[in-house]
Protein backbone atom coordinates (compact mmCIF):
# COMPACT_ATOMS: atom_id res chain seq x y z
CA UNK A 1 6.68 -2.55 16.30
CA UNK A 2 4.64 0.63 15.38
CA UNK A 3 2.36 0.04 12.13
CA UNK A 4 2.26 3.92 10.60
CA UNK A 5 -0.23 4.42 7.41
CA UNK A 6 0.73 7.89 5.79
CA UNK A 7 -1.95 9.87 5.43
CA UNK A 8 -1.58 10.44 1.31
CA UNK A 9 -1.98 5.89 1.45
CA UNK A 10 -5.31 6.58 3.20
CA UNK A 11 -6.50 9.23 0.59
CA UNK A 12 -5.07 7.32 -2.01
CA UNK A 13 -7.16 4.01 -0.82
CA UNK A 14 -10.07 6.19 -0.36
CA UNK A 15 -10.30 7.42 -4.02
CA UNK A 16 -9.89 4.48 -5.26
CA UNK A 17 -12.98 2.52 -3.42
CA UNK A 18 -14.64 6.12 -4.77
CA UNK A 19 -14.00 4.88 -8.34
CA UNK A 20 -15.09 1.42 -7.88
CA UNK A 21 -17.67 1.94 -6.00
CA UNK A 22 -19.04 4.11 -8.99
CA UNK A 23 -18.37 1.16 -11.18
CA UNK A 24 -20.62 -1.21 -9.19
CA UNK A 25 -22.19 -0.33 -5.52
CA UNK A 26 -20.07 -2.80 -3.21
CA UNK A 27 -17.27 -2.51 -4.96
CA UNK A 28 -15.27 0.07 -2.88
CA UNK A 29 -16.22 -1.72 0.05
CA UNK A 30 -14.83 -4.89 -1.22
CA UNK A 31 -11.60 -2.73 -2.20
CA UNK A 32 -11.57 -1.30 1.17
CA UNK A 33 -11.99 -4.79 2.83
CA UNK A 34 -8.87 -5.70 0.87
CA UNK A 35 -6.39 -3.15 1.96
CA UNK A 36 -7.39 -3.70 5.40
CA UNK A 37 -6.50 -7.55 4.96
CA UNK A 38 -3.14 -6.23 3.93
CA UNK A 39 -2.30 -3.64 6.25
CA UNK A 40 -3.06 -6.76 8.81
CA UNK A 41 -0.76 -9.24 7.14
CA UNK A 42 2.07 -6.27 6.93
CA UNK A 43 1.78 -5.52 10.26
CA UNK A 44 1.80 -9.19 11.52
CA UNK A 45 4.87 -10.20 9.32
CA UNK A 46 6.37 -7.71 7.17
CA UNK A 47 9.23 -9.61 6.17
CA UNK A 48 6.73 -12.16 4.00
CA UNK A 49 7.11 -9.71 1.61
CA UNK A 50 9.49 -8.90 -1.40
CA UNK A 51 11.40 -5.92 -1.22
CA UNK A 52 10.41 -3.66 -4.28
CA UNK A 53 12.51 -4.40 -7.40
CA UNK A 54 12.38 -0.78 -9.14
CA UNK A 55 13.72 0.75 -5.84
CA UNK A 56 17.28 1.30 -5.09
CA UNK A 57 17.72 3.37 -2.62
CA UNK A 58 18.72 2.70 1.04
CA UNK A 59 15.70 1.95 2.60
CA UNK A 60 13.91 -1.49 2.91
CA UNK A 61 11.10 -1.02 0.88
CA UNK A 62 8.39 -3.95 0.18
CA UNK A 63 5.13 -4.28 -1.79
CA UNK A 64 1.86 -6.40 -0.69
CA UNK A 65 -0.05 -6.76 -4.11
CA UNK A 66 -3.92 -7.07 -3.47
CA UNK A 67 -5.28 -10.15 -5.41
CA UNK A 68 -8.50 -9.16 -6.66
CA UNK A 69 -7.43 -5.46 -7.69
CA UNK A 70 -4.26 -4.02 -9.85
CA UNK A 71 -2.87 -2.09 -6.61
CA UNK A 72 -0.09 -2.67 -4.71
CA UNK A 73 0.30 -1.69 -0.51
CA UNK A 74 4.08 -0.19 -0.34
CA UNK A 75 6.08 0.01 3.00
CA UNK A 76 9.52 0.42 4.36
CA UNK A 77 10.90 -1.14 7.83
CA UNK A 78 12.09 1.04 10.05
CA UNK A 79 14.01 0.07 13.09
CA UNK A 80 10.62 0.75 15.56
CA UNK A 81 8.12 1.16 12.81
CA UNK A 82 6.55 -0.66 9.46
CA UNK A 83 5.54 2.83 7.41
CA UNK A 84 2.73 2.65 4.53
CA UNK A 85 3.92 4.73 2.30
CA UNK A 86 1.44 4.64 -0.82
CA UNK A 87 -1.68 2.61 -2.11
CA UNK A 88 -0.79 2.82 -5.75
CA UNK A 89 -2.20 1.31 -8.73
CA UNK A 90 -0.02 -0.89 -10.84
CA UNK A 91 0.31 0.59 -13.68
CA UNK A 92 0.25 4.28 -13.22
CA UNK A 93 2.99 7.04 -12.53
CA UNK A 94 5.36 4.19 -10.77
CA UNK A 95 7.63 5.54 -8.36
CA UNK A 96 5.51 9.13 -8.01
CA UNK A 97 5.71 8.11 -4.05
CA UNK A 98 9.50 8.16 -3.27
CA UNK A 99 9.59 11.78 -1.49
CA UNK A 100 7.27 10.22 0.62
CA UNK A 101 10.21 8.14 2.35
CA UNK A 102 12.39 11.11 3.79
């Protein structure tokens, strides 16, 4: 199955190891290191995953929540292809990401 990371998840990962690297050098790195742990586990089993409760539309959309930082990874299942839709943090502008699915 084709693993697909928008490129507005990448950006969005990428600002956010900006930020916490300025809070403590290492820190964006660790961030960094974190996401790429999940996008692995996605890819390797997507269906481990819940589907995303505040969605109700008709695609299959799941959430990988990162353990040591408030961010979640959010993907839909395609029929050929696991798409990364967003890197969001969990508590701001929820749901800003769903144009991102057509």
């Amino acid at each position: 199955m084709k693993f697909t990371i928008l490129h507005e998840a990448e950006l969005e990962a990428a600002e956010a190891a900006a930020w916490y690297d300025d809070q403590r050098s290492g820190l964006g790195d660790d961030f960094l290191a974190e996401v790429a742990e999940a996008f692995a586990r996605i890819s390797s089993a997507p269906q481990e995953f819940s589907r995303l409760e505040s969605y109700a539309g008709s695609y299959e959309v799941r959430r990988c929540v990162l353990d040591r930082f408030p961010y979640v990874v959010v993907f839909t299942c395609r029929s050929e292809e696991i798409l990364v839709v967003t890197t969001a943090h969990t508590r701001r502008r929820p749901l800003y990401w769903l144009a991102r699915l057509e």
